[in-house]
PDB file of N, CA and C in Angstrom:
ATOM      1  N   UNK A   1      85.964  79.902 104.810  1.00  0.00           N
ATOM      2  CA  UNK A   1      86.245  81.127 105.516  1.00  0.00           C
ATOM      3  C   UNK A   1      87.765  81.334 105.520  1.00  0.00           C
ATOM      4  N   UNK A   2      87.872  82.611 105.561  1.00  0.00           N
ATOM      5  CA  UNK A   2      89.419  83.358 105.300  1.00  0.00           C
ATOM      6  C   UNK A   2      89.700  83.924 106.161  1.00  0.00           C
ATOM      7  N   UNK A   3      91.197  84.257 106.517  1.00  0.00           N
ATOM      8  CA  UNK A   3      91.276  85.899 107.150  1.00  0.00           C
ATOM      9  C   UNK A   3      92.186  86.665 106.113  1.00  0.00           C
ATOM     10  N   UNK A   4      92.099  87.805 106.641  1.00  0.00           N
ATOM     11  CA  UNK A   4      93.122  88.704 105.995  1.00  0.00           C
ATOM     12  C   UNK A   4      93.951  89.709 107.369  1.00  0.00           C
ATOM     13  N   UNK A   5      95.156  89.983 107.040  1.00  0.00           N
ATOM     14  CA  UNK A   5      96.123  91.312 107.517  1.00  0.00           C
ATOM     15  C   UNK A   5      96.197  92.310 106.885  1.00  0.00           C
ATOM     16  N   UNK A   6      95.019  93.193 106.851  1.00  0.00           N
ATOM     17  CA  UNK A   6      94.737  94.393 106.248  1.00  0.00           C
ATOM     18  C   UNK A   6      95.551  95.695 107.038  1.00  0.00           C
ATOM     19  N   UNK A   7      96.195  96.403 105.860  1.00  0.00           N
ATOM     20  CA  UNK A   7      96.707  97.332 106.506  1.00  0.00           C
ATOM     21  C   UNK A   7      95.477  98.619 105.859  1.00  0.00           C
ATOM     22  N   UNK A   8      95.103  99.461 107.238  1.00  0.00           N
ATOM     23  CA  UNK A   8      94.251 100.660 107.011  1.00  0.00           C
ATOM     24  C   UNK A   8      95.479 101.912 107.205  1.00  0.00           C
ATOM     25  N   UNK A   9      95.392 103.068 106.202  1.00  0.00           N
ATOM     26  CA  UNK A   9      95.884 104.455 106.215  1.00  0.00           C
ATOM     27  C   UNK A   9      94.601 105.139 106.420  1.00  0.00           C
ATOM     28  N   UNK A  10      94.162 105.932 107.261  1.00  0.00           N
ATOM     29  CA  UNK A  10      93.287 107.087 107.909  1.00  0.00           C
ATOM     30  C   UNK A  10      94.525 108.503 107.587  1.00  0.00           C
ATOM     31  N   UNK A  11      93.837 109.432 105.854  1.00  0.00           N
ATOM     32  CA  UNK A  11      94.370 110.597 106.192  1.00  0.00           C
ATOM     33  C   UNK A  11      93.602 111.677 106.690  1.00  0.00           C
ATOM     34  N   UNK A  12      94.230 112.484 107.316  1.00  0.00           N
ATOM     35  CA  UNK A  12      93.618 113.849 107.958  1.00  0.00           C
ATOM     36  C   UNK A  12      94.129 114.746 107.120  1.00  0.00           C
ATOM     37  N   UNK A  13      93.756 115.814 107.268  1.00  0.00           N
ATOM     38  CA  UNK A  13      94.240 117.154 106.759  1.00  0.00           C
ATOM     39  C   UNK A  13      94.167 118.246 108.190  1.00  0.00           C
ATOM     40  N   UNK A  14      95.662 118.817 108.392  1.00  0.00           N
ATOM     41  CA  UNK A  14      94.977 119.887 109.025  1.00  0.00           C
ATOM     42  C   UNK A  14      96.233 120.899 108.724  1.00  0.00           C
ATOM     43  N   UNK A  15      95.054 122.306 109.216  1.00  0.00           N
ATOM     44  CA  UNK A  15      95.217 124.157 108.511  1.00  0.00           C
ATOM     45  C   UNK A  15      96.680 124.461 109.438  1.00  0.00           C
ATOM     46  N   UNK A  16      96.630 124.100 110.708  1.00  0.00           N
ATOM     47  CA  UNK A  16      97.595 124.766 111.349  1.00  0.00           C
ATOM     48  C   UNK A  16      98.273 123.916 112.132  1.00  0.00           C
ATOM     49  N   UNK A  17      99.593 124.391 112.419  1.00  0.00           N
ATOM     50  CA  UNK A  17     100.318 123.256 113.506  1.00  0.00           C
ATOM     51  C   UNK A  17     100.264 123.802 115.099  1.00  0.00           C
ATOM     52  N   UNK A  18     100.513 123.609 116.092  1.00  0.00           N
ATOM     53  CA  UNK A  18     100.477 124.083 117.414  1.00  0.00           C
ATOM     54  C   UNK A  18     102.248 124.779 117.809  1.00  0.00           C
ATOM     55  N   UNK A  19     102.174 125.230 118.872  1.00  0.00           N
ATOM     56  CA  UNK A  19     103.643 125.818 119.241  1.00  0.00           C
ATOM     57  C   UNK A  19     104.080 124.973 119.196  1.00  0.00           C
ATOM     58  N   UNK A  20     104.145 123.974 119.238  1.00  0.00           N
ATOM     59  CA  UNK A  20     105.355 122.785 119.273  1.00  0.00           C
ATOM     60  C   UNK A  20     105.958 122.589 117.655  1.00  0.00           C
ATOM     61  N   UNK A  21     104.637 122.719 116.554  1.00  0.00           N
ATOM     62  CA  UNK A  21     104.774 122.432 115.423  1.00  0.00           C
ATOM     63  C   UNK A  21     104.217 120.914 115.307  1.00  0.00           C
ATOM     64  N   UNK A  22     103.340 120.607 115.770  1.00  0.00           N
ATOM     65  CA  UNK A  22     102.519 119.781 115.499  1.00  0.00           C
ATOM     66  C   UNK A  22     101.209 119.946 115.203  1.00  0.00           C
ATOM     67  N   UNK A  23     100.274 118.876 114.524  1.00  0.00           N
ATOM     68  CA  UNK A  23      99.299 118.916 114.322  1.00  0.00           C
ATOM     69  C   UNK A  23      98.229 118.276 115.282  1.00  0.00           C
ATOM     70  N   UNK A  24      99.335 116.889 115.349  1.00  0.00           N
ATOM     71  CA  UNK A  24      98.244 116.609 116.568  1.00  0.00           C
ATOM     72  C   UNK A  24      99.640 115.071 116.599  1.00  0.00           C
ATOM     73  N   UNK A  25      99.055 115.335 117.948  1.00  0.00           N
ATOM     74  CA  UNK A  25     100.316 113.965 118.714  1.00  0.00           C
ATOM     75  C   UNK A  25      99.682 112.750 117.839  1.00  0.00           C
ATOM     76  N   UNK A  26     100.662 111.986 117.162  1.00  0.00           N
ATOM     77  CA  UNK A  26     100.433 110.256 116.996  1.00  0.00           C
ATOM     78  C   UNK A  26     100.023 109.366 117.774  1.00  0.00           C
ATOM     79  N   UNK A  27     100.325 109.339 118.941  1.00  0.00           N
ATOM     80  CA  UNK A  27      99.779 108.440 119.656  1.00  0.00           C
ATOM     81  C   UNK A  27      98.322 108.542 120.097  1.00  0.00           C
ATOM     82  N   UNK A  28      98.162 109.776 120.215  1.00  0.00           N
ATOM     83  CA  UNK A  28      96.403 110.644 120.896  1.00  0.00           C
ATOM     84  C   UNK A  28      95.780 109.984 119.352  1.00  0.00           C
ATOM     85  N   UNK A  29      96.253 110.007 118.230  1.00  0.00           N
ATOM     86  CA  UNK A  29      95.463 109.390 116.570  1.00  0.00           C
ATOM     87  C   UNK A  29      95.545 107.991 116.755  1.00  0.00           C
ATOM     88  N   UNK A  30      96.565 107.659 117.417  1.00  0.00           N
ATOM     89  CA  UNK A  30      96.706 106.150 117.408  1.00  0.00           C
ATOM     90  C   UNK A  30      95.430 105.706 118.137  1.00  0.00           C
ATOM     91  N   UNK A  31      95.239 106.415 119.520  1.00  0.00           N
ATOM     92  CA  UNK A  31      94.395 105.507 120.296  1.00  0.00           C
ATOM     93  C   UNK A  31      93.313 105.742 120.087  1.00  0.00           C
ATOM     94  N   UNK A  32      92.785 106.931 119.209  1.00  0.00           N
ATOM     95  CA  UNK A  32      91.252 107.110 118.761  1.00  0.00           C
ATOM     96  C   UNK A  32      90.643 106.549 117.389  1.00  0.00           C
ATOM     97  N   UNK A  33      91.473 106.541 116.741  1.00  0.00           N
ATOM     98  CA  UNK A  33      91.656 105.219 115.618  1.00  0.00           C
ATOM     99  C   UNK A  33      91.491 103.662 116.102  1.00  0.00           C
ATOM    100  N   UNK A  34      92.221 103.532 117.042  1.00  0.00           N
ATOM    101  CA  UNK A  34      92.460 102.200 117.485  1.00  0.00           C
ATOM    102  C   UNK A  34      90.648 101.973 118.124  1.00  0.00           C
ATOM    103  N   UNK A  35      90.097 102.819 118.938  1.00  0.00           N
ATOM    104  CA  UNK A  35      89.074 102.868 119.515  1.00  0.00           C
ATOM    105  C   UNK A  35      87.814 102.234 118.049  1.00  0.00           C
ATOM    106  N   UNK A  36      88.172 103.680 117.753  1.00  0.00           N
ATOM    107  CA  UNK A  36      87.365 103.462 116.413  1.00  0.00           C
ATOM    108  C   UNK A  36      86.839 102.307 115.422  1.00  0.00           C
ATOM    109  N   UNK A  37      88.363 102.281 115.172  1.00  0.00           N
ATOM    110  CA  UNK A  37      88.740 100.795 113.987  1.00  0.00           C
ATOM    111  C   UNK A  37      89.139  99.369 114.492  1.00  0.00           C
ATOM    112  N   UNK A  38      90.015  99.353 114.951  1.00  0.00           N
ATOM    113  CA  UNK A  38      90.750  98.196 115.562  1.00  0.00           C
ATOM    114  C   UNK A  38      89.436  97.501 116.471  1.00  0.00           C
ATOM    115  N   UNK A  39      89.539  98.013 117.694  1.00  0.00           N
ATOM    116  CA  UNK A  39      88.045  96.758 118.394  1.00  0.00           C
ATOM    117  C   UNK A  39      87.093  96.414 117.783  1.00  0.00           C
ATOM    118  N   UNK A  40      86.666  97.508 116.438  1.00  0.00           N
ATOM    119  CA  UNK A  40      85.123  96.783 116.240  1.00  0.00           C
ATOM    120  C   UNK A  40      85.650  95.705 114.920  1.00  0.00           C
ATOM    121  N   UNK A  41      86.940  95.958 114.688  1.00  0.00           N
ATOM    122  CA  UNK A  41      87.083  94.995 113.078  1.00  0.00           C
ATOM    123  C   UNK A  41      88.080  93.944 113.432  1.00  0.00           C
ATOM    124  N   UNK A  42      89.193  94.092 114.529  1.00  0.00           N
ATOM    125  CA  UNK A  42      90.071  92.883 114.572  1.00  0.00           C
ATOM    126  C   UNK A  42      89.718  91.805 115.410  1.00  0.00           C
ATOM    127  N   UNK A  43      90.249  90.552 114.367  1.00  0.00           N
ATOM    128  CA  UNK A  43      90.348  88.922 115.109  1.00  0.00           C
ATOM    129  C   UNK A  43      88.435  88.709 115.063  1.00  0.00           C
ATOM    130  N   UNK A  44      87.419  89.302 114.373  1.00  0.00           N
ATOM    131  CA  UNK A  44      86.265  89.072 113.853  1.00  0.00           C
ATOM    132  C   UNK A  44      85.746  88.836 112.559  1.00  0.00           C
ATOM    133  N   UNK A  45      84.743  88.052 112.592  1.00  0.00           N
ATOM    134  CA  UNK A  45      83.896  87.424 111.587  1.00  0.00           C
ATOM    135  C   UNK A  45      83.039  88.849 111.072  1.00  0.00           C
ATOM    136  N   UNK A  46      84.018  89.147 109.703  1.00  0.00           N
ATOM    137  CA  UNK A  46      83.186  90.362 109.326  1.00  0.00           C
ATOM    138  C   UNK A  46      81.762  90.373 108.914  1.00  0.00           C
ATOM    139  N   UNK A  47      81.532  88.831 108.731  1.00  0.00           N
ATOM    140  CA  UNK A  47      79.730  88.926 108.180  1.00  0.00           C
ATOM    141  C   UNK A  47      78.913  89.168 110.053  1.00  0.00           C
ATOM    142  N   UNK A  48      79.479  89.004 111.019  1.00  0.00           N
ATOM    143  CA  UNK A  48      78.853  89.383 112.225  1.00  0.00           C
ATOM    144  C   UNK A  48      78.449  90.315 112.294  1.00  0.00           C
ATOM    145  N   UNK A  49      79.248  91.657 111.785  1.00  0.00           N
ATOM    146  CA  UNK A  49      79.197  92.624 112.071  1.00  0.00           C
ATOM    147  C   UNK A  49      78.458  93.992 111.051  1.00  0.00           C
ATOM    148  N   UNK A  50      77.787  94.510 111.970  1.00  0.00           N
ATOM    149  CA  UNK A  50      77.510  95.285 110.924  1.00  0.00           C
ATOM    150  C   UNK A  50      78.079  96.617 110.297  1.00  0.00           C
ATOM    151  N   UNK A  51      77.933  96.785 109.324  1.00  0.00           N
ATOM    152  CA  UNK A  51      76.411  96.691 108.260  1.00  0.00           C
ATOM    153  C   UNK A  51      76.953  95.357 107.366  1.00  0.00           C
ATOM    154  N   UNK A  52      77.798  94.500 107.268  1.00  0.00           N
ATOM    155  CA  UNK A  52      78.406  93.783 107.018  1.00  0.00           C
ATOM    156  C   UNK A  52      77.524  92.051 107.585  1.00  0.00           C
ATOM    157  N   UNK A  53      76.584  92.230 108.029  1.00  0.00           N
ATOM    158  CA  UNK A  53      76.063  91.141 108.126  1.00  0.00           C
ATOM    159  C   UNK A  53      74.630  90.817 107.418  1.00  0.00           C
ATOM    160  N   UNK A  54      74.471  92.106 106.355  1.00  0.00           N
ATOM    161  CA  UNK A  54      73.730  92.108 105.407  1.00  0.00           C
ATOM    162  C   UNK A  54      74.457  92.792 104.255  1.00  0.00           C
ATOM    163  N   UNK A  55      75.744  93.214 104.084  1.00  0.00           N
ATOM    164  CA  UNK A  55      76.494  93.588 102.966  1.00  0.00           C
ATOM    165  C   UNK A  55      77.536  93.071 102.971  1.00  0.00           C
ATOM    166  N   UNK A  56      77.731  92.898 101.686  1.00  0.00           N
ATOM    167  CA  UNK A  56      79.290  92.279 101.121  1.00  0.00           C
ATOM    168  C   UNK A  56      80.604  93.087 101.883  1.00  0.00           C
ATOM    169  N   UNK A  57      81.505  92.220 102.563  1.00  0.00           N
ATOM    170  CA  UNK A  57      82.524  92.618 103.279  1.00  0.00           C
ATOM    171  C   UNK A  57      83.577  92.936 102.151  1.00  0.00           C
ATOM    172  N   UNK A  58      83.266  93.261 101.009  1.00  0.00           N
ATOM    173  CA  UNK A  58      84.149  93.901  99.974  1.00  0.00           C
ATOM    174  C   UNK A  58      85.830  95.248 100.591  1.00  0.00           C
ATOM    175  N   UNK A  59      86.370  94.619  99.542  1.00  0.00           N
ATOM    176  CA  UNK A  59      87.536  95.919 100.228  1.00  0.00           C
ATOM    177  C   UNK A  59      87.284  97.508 100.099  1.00  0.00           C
ATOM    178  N   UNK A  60      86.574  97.063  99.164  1.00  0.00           N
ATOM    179  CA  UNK A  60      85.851  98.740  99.014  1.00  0.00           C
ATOM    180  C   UNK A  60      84.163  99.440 100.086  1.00  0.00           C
ATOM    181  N   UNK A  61      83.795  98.127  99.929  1.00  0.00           N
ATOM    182  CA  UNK A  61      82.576  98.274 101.398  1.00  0.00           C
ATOM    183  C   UNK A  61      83.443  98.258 102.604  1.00  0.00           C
ATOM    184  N   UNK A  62      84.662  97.635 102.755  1.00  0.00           N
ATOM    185  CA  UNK A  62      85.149  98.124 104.105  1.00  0.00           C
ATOM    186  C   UNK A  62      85.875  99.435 104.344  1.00  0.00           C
ATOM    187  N   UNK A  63      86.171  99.733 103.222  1.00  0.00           N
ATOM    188  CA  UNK A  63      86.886 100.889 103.350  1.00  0.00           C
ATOM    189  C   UNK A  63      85.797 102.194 103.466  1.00  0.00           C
ATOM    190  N   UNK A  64      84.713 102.539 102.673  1.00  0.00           N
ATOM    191  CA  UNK A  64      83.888 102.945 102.668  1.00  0.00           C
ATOM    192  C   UNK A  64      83.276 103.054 104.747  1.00  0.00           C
ATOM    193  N   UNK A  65      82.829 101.638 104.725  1.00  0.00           N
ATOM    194  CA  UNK A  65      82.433 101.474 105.937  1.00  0.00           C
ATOM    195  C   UNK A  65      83.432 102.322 107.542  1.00  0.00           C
ATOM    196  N   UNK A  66      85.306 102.150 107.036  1.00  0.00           N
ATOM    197  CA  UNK A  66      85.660 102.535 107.769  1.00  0.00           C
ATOM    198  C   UNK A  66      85.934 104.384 107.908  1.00  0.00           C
ATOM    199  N   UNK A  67      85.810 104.637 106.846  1.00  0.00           N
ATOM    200  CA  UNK A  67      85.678 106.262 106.339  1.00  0.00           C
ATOM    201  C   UNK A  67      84.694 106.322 107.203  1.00  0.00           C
ATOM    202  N   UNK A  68      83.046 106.051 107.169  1.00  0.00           N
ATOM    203  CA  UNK A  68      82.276 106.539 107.889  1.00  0.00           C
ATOM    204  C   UNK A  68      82.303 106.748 109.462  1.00  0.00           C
ATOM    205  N   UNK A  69      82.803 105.688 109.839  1.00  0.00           N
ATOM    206  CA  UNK A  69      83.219 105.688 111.178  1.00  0.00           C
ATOM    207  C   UNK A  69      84.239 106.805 111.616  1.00  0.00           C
ATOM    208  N   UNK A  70      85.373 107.044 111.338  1.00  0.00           N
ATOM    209  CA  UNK A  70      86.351 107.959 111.271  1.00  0.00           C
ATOM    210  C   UNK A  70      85.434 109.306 111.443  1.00  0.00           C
ATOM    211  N   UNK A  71      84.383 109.406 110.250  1.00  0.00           N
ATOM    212  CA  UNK A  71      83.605 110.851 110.490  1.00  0.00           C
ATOM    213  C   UNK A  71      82.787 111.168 111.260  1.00  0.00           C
ATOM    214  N   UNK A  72      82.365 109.735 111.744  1.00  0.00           N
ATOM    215  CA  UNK A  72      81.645 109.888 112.751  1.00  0.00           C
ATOM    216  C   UNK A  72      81.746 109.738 114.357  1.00  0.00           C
ATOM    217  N   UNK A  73      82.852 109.130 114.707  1.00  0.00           N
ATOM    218  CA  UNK A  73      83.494 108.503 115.645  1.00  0.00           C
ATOM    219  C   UNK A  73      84.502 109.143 116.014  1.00  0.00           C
ATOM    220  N   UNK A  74      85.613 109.373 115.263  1.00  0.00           N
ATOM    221  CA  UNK A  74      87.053 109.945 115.488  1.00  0.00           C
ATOM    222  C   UNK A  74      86.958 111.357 115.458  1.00  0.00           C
ATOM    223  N   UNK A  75      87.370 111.922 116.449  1.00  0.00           N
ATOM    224  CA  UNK A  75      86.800 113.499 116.446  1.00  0.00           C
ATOM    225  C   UNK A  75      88.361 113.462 117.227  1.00  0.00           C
ATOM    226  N   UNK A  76      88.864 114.114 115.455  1.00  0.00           N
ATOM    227  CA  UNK A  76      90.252 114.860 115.655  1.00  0.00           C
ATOM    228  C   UNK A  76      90.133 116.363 115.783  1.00  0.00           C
ATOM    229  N   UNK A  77      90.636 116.566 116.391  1.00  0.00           N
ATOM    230  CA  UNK A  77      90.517 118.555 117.118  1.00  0.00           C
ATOM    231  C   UNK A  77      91.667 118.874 115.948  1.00  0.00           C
ATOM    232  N   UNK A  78      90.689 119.866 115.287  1.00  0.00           N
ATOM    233  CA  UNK A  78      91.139 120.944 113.774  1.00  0.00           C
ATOM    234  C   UNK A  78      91.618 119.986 112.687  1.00  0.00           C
ATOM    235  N   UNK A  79      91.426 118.318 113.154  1.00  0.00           N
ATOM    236  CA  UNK A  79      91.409 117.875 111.773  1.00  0.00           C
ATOM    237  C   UNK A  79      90.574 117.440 110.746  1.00  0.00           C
ATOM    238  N   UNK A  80      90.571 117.256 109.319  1.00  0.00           N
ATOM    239  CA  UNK A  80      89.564 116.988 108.374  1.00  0.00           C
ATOM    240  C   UNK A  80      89.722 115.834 107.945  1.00  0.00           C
ATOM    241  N   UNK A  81      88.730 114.852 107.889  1.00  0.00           N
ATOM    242  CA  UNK A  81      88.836 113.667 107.347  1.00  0.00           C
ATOM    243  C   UNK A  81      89.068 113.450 105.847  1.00  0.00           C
ATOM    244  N   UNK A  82      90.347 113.024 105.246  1.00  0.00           N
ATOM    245  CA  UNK A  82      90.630 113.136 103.761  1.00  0.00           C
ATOM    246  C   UNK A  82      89.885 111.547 102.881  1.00  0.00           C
ATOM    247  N   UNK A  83      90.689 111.284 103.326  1.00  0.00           N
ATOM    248  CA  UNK A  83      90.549 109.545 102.496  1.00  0.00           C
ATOM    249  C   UNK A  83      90.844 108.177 103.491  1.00  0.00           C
ATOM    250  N   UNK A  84      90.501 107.335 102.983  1.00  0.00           N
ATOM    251  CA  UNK A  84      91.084 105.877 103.343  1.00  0.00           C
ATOM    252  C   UNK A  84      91.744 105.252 102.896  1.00  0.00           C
ATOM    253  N   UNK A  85      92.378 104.494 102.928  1.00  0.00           N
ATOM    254  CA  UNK A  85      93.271 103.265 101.895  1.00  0.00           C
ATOM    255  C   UNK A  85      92.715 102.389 102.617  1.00  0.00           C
ATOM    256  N   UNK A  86      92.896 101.239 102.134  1.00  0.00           N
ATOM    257  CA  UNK A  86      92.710  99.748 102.813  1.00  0.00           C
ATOM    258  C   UNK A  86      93.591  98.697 101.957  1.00  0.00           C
ATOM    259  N   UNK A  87      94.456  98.286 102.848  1.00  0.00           N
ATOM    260  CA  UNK A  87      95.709  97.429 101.648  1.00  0.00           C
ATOM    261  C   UNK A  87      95.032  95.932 102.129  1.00  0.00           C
ATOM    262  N   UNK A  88      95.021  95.287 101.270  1.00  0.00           N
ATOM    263  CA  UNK A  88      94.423  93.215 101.378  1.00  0.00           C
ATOM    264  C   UNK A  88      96.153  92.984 101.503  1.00  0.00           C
ATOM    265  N   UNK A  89      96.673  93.457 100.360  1.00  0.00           N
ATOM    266  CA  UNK A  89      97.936  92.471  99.813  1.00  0.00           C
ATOM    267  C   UNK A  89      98.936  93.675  99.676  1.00  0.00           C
ATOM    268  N   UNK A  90     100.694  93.502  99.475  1.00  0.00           N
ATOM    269  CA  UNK A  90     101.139  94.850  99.431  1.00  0.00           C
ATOM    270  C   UNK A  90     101.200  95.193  97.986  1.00  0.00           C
ATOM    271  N   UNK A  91     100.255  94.380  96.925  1.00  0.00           N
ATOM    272  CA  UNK A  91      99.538  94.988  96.074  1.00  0.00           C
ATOM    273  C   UNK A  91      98.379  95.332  95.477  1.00  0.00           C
ATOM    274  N   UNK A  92      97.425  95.041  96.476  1.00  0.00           N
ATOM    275  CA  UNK A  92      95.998  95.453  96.213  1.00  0.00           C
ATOM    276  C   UNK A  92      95.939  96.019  97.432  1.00  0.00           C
ATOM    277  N   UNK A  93      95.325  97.462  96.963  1.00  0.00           N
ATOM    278  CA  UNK A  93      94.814  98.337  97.744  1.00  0.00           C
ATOM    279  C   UNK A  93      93.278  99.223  97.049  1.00  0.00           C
ATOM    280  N   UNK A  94      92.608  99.550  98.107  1.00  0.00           N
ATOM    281  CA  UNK A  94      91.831 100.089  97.311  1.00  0.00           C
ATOM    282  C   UNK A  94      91.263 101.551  98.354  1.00  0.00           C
ATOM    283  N   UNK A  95      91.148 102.973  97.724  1.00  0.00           N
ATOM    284  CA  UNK A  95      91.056 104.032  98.487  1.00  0.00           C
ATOM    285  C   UNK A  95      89.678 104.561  98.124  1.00  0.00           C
ATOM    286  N   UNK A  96      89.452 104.963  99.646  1.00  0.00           N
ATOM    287  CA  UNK A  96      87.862 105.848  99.319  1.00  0.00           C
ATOM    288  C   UNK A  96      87.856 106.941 100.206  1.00  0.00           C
ATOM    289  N   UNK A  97      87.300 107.924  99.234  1.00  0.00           N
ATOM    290  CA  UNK A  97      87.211 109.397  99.795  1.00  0.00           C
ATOM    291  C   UNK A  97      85.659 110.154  99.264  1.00  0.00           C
ATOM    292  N   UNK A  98      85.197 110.947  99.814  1.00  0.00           N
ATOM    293  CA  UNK A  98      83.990 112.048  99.603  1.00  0.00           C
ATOM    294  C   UNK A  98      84.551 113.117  99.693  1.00  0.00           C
ATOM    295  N   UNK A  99      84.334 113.421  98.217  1.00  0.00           N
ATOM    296  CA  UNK A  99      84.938 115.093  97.582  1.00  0.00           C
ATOM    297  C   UNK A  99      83.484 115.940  97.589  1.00  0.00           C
TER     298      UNK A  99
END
């Protein structure tokens, strides 16, 4: 058994900015991300967890896995869920998106 320090990128897309000229505060993304991603995946045994305790914890099944969550979970106001990255190493990365 291993661990890894995976770095995740969650992009959004969004149409308009607010009077301030924002899209949406960082920290309000931080903590619904964090909700999202962070408790159910850090300092755990990814075969525990599912769908991961009957599928390969691959970098691309996690990334996949964490896209879904994001669309289903993270409910950014006027934003669109673009893609994922998921970095292992700061040269392997691997990105997943639904076009």
């Amino acid at each position: 058994m291993h661990g890894h320090n995976w770095i995740v990128r969650v992009y959004y897309e969004f149409a308009l900015v607010d009077e301030r000229g924002l899209t949406i505060d960082y920290r309000e993304l931080q903590t619904v991300l964090e909700r999202v991603i962070l408790l159910r995946f850090d300092h755990r045994h990814l075969n525990d967890i599912p769908p991961f305790d009957t599928a390969n914890p691959t970098s691309e099944n996690i990334a996949a896995e964490i896209y879904r969550l994001c669309r289903e979970e993270a409910h950014i106001p006027l934003g669109t869920l673009r893609e994922v990255e998921l970095w292992e190493s700061p040269t392997d990365m691997v990105r997943y998106r639904e076009d």
